[in-house]
N, C-alpha and C. Protein backbone atom coordinates (compact mmCIF):
# COMPACT_ATOMS: atom_id res chain seq x y z
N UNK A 1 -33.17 -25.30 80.35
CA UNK A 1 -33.69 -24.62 79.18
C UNK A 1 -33.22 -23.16 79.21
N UNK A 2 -32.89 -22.35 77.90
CA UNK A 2 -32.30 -21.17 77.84
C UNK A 2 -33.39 -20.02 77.60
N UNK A 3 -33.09 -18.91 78.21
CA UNK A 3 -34.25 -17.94 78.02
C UNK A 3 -34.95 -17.62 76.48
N UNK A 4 -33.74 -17.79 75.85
CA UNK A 4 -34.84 -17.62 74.33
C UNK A 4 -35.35 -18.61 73.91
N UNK A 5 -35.17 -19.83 74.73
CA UNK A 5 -36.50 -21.05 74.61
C UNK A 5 -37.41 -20.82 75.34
N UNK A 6 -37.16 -20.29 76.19
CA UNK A 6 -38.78 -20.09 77.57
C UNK A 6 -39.62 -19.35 76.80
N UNK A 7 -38.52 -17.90 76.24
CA UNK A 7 -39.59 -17.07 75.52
C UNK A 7 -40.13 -17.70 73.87
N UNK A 8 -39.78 -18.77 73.40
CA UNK A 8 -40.62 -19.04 72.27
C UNK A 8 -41.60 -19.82 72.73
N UNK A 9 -41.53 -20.77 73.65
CA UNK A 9 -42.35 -21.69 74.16
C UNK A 9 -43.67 -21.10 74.74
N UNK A 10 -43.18 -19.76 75.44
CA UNK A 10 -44.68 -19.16 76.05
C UNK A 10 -45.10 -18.77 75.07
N UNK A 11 -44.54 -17.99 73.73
CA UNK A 11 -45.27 -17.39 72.79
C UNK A 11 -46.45 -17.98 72.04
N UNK A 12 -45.11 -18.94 71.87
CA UNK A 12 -46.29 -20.09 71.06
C UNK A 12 -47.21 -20.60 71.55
N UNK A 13 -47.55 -20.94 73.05
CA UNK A 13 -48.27 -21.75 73.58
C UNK A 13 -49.35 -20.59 73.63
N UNK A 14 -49.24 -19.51 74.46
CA UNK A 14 -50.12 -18.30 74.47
C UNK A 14 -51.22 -17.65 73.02
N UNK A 15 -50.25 -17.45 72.07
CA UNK A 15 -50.54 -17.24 70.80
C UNK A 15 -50.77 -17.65 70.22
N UNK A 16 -50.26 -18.99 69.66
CA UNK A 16 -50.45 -19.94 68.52
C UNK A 16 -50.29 -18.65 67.23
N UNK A 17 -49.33 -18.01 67.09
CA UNK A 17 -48.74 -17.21 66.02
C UNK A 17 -48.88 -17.64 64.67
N UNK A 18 -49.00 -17.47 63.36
CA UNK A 18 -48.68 -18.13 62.43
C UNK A 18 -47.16 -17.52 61.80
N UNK A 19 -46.64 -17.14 62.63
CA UNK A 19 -44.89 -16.81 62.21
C UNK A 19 -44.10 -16.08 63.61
N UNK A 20 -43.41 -16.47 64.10
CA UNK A 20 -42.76 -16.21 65.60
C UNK A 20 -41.15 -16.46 65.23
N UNK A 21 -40.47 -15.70 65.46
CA UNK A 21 -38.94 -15.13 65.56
C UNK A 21 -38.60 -14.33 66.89
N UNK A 22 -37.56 -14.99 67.59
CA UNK A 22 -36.93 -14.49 68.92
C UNK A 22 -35.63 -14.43 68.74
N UNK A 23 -35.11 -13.64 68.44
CA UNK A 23 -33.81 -13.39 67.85
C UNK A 23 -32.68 -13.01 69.30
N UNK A 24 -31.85 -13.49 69.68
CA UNK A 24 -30.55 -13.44 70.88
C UNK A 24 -30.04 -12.27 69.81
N UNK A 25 -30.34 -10.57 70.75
CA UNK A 25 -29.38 -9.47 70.00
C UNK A 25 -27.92 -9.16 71.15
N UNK A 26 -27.92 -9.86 71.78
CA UNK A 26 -27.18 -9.92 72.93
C UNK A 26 -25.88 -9.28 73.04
N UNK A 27 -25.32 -10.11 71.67
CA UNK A 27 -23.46 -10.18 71.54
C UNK A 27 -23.66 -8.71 70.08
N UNK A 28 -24.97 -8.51 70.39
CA UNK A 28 -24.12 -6.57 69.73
C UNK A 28 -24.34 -5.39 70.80
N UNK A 29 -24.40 -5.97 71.90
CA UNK A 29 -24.22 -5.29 73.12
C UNK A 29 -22.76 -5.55 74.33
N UNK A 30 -22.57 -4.34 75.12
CA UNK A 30 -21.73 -4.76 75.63
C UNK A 30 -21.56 -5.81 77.29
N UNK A 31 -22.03 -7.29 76.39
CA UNK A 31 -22.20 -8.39 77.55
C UNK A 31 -21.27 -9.62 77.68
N UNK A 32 -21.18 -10.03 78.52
CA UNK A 32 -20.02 -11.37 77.79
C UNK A 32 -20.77 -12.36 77.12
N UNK A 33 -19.56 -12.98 76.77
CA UNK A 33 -20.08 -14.33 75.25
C UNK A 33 -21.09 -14.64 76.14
N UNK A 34 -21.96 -15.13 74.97
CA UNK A 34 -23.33 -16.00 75.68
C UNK A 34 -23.95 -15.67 76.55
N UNK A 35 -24.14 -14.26 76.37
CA UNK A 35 -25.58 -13.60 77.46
C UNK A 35 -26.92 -13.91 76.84
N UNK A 36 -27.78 -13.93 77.40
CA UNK A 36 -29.11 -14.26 76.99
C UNK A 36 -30.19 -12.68 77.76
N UNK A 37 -30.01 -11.65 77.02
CA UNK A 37 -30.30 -10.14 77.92
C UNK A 37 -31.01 -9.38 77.02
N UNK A 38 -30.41 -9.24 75.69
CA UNK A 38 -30.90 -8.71 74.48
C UNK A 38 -31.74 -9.59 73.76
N UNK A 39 -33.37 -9.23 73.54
CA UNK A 39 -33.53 -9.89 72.74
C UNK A 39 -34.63 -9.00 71.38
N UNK A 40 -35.02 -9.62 70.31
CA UNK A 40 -35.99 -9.07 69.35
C UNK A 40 -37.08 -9.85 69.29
N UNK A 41 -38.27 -9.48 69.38
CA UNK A 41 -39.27 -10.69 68.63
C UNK A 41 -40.14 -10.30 67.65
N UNK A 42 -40.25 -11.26 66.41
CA UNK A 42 -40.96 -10.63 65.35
C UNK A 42 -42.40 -11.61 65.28
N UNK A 43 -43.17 -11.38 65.36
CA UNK A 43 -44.63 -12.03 65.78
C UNK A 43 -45.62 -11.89 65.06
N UNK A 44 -46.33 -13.17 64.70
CA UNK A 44 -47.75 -12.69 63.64
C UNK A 44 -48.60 -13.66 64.03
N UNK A 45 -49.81 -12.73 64.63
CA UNK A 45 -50.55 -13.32 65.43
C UNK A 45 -52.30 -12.63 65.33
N UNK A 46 -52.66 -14.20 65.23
CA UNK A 46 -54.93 -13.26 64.97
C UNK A 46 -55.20 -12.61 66.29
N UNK A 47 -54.21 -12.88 67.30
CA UNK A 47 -54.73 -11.64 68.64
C UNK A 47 -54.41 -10.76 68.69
N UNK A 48 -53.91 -10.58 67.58
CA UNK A 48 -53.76 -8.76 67.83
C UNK A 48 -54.56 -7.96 66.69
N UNK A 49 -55.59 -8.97 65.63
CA UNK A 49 -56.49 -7.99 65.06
C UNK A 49 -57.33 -7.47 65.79
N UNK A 50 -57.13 -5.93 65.03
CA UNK A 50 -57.91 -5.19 65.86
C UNK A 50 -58.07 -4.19 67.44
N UNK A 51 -56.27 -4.70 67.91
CA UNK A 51 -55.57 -4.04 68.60
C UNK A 51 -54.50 -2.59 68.14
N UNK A 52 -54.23 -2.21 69.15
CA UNK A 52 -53.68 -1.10 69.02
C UNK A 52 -52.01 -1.85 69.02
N UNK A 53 -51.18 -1.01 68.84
CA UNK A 53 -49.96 -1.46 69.19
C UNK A 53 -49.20 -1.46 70.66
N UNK A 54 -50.03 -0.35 71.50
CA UNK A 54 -49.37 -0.80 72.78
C UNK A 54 -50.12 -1.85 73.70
N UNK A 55 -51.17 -2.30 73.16
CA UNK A 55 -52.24 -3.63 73.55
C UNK A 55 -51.09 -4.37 73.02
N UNK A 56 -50.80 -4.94 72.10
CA UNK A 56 -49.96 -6.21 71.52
C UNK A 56 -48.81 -6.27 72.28
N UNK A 57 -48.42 -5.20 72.33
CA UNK A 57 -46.90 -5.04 73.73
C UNK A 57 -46.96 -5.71 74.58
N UNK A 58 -48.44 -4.42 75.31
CA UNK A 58 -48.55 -5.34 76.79
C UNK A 58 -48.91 -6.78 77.21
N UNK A 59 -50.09 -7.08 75.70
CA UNK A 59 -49.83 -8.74 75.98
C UNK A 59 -48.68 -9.20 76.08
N UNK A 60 -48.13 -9.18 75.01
CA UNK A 60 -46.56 -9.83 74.83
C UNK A 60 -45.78 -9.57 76.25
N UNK A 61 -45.42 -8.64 76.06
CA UNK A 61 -45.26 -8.86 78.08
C UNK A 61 -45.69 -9.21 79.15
N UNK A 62 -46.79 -8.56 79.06
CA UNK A 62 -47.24 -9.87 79.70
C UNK A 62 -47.32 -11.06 80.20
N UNK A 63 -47.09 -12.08 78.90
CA UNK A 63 -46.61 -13.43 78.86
C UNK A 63 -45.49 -13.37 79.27
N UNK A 64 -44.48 -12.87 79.25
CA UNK A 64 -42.99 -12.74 79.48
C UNK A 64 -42.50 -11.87 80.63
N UNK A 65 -43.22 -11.64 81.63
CA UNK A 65 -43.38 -10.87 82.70
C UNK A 65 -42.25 -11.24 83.67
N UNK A 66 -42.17 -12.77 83.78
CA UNK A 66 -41.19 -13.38 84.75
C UNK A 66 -39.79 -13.07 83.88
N UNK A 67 -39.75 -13.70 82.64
CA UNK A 67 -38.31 -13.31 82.09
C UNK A 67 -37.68 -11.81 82.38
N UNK A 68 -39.37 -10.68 81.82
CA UNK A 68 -38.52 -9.09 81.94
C UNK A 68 -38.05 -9.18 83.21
N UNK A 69 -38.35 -9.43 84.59
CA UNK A 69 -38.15 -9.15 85.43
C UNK A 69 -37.23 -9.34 86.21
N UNK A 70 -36.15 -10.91 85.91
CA UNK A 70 -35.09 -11.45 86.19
C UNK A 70 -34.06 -11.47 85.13
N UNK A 71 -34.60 -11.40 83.66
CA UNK A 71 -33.25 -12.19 82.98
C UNK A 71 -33.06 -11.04 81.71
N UNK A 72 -34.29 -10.42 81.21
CA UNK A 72 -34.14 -9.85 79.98
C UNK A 72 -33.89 -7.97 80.54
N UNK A 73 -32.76 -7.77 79.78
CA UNK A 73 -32.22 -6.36 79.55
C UNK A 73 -33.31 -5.32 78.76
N UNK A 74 -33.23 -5.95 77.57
CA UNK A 74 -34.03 -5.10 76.45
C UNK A 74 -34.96 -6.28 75.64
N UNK A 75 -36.20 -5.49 75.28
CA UNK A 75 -36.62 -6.77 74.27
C UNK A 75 -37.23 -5.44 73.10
N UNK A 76 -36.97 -5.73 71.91
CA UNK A 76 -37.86 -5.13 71.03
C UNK A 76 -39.41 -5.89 70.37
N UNK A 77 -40.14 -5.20 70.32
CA UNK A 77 -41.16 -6.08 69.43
C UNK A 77 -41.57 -5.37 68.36
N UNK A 78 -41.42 -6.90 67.40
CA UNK A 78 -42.46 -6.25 66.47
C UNK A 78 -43.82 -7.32 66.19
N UNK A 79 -44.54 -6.53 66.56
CA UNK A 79 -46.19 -7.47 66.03
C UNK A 79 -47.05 -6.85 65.13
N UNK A 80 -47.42 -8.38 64.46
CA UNK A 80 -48.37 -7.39 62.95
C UNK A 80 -49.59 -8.81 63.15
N UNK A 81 -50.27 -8.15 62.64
CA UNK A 81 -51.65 -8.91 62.53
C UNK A 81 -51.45 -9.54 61.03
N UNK A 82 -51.84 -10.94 60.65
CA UNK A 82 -51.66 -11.83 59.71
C UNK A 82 -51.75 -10.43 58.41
N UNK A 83 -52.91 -10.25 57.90
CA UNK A 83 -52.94 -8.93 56.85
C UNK A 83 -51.82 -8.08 56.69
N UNK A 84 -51.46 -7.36 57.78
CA UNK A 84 -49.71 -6.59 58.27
C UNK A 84 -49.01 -7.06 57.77
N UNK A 85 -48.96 -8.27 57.70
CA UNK A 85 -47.63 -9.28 57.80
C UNK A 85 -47.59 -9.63 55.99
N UNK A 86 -48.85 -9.81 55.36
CA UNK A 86 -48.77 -9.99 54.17
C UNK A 86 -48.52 -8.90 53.10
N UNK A 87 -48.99 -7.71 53.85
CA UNK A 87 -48.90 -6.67 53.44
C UNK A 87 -47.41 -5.97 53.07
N UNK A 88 -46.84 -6.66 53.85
CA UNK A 88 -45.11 -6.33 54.18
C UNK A 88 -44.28 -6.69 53.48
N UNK A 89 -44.66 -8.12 53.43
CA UNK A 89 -43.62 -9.39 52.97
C UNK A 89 -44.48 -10.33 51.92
N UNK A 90 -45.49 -9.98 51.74
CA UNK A 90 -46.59 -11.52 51.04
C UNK A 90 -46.66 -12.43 51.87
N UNK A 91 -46.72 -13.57 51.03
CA UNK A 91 -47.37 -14.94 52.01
C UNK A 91 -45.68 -15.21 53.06
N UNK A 92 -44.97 -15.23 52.71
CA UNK A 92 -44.00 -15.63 53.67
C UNK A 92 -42.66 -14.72 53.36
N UNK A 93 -42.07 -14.10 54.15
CA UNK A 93 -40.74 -13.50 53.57
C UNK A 93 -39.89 -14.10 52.87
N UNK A 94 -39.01 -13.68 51.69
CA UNK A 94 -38.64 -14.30 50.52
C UNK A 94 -37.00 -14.46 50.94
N UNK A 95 -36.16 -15.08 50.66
CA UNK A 95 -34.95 -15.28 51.09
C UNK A 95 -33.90 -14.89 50.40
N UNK A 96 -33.14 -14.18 50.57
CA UNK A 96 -32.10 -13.34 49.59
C UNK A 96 -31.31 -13.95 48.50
N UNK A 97 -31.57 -13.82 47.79
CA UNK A 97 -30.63 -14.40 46.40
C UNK A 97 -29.08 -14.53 46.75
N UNK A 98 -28.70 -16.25 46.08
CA UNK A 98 -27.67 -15.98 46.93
C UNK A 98 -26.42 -15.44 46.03
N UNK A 99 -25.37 -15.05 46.46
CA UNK A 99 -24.47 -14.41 45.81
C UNK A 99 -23.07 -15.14 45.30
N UNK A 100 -23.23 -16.06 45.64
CA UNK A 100 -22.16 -17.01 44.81
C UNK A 100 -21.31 -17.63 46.08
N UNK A 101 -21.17 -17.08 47.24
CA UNK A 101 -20.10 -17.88 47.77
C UNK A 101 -19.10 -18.45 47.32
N UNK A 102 -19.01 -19.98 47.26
CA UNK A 102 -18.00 -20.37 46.80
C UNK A 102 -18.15 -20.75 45.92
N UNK A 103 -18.95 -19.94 44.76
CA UNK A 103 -18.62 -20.20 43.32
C UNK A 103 -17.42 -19.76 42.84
N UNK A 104 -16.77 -20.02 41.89
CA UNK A 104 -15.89 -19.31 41.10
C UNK A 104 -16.15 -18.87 40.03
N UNK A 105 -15.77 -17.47 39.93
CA UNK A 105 -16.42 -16.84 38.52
C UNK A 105 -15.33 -17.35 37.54
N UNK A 106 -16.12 -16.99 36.39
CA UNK A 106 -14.94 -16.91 35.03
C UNK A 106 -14.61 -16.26 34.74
């Protein structure tokens, strides 16, 4: 199993999130192909109402304590409490209109 599966698997299991993103930022750093070192996580979760933001961190690391310590370089987070999250984006983030690709104009 690859580290950005370990780290969704604990998230989820820990959290039960209602929206979890672990994004590999890896290859815009200078690592070879297919490092698993860089990563992002975007998280929306009822344990963190009512927390501060460096409480939500340290959980989150927490859970991921063994990865920081052997495998992960950098991790960013972002965590929002369900409200945060709607507040941001609405009920679910909306997906970019698409731009034609391989349409052909006239």
């Amino acid at each position: 199993m690859n580290i950005q599966n370990n780290i969704e698997k604990k998230l989820l299991n820990h959290f039960n999130p209602q929206h979890l993103e672990v994004i590999n930022e890896s290859d815009m750093h200078n690592v070879p192909p297919g490092s698993e070192s860089h990563f992002k996580v975007v998280i929306v979760a009822d344990n963190f109402d009512g927390e501060r933001l460096i409480k939500r961190h340290r959980a989150v690391n927490s859970v991921l304590k063994e990865e920081l310590a052997d495998d992960i370089h950098a991790l960013a987070l972002h965590t929002y409490t369900q409200h945060e999250w709607q507040n941001l984006f609405g009920e679910f983030p909306t997906s970019p209109n698409c731009l034609g690709g391989s349409k052909q104009t006239a």
